[in-house]
Protein backbone atom coordinates (compact mmCIF):
# COMPACT_ATOMS: atom_id res chain seq x y z
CA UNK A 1 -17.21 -17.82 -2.85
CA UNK A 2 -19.56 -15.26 -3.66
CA UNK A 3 -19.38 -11.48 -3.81
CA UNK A 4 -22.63 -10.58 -3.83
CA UNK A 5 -22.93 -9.69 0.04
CA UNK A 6 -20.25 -7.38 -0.40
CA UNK A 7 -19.81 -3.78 0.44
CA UNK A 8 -17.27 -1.96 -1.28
CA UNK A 9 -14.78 -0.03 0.82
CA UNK A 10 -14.41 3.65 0.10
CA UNK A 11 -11.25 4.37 1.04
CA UNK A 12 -10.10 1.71 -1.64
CA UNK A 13 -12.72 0.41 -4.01
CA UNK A 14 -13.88 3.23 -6.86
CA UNK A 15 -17.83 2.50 -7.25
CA UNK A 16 -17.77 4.36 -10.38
CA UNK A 17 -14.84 2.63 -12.27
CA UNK A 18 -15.71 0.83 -15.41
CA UNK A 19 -14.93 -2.95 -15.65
CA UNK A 20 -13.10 -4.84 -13.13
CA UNK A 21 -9.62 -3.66 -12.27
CA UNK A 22 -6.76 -4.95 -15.29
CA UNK A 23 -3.80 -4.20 -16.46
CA UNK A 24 -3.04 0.12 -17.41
CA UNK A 25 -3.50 1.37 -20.54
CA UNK A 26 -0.45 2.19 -22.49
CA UNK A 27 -1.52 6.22 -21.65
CA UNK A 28 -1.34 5.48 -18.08
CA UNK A 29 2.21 3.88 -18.42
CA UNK A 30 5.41 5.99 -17.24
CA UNK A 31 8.41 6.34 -19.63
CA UNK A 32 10.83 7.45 -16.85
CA UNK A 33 9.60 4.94 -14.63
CA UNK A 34 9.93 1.68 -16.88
CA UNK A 35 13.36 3.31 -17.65
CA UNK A 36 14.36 2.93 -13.85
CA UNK A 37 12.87 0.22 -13.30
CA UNK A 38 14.72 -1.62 -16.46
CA UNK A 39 17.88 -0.39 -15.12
CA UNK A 40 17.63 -2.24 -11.52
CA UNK A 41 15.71 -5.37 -13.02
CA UNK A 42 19.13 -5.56 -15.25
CA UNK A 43 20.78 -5.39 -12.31
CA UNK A 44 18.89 -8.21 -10.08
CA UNK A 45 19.19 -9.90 -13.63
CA UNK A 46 23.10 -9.58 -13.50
CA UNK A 47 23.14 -10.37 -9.33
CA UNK A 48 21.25 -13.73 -10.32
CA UNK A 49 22.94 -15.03 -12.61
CA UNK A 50 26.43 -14.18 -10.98
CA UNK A 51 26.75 -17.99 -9.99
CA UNK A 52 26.71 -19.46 -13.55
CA UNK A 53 28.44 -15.93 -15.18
CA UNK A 54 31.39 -14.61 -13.10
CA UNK A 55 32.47 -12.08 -15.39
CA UNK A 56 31.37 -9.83 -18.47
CA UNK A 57 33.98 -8.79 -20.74
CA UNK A 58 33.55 -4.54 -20.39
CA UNK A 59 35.25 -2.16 -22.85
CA UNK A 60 38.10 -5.33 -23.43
CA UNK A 61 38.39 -6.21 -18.88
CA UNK A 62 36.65 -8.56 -17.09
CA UNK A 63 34.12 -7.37 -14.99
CA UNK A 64 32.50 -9.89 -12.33
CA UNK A 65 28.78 -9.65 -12.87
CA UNK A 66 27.98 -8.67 -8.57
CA UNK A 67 30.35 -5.52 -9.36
CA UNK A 68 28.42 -5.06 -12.58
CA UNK A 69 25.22 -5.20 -10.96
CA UNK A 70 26.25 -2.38 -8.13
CA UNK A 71 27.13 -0.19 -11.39
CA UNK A 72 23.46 -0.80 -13.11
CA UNK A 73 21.67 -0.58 -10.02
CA UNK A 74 23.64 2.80 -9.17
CA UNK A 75 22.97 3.88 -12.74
CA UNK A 76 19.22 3.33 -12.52
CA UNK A 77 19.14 5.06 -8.76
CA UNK A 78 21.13 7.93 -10.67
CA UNK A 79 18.60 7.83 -13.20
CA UNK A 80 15.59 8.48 -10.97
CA UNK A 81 17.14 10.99 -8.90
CA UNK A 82 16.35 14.22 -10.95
CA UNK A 83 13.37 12.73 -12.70
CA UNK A 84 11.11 12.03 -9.32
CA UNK A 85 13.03 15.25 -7.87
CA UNK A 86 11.64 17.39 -10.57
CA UNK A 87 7.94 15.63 -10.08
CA UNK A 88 7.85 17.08 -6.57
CA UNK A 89 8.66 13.53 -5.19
CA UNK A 90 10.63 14.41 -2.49
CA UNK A 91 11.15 11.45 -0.43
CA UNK A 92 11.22 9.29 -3.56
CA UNK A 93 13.98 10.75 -5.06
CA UNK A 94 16.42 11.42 -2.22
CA UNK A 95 16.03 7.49 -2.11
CA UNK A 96 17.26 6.90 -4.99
CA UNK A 97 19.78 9.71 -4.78
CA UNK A 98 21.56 7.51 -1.91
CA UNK A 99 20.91 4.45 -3.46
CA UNK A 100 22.63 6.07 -6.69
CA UNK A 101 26.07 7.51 -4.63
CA UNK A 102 25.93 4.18 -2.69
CA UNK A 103 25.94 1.20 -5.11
CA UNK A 104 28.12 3.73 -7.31
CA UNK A 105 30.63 3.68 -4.37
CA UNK A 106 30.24 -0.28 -3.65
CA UNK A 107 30.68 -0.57 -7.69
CA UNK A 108 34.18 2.13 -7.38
CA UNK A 109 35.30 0.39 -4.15
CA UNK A 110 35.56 -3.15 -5.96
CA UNK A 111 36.79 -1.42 -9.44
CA UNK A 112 39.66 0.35 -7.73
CA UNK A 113 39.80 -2.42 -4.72
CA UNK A 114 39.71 0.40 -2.26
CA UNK A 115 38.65 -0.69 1.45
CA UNK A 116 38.07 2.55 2.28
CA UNK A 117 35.54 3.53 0.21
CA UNK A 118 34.19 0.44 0.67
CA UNK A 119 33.18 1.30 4.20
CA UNK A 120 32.27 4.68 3.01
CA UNK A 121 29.81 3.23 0.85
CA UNK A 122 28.31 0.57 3.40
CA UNK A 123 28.18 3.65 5.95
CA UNK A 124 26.25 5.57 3.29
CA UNK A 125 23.81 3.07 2.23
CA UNK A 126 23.28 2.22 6.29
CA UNK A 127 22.60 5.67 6.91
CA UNK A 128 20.43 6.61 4.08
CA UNK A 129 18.30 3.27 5.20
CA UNK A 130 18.32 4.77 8.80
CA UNK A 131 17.23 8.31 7.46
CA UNK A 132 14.64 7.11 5.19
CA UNK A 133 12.84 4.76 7.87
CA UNK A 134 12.94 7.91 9.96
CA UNK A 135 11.00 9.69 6.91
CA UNK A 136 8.67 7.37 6.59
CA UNK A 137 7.29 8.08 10.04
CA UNK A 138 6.55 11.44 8.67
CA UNK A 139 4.19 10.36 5.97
């Protein structure tokens, strides 16, 4: 299939860009944002391979690798918070400022075995979902 009948779109093709579209340059790459994004990768790492790995041994306890994941993937939220925040990424970072109190709760919850905050944290995460869907109208 040819493209030569083509017409480019301008509200998504760039006439004047050089070359066909690649991967970015190491200049265009964002520190913070491979940092968050290793954190929760780590943590879909440590959610996968639950079934084979049950538990990591943690400053000398045994940690089951689902409750290890809700601590990464809380870290990395936590992470992102104040960096997008600071950029003027509103939206962006109150996401990952629930996300952050939410998994950290789910990861608490199973640490201490507390019911309660179990719930808390389910409520939390459901709400923040609810709240964000409702932001997104806005954009």
């Amino acid at each position: 299939m040819s493209d030569d009948g083509w017409e480019p779109d301008p509200a998504w093709d760039d006439p004047t860009a050089d070359g066909p579209a690649g991967w970015p340059s190491l200049a265009d790459l964002d520190p913070a944002s491979i940092g968050v994004g290793l954190l929760v990768g780590l943590a879909g790492v440590l959610l996968f391979i639950q079934p084979s790995v049950r538990a990591v041994t943690l400053l000398g306890r045994q940690v089951p690798t689902f409750v290890l994941s809700a601590g990464v993937l809380s870290l990395g939220f936590a992470v992102g918070t104040p960096i997008y925040l600071a950029r003027g990424h509103r939206l962006r970072g109150l996401a990952h400022g629930i996300g952050a109190v939410g998994f950290g709760g789910l990861f608490f919850a199973a640490g201490f075995g507390s019911l309660t905050l179990l719930w808390v944290a389910l409520a939390l995460l459901l709400g923040g979902l609810l709240f964000l869907v409702s932001e997104t109208r806005k954009l």
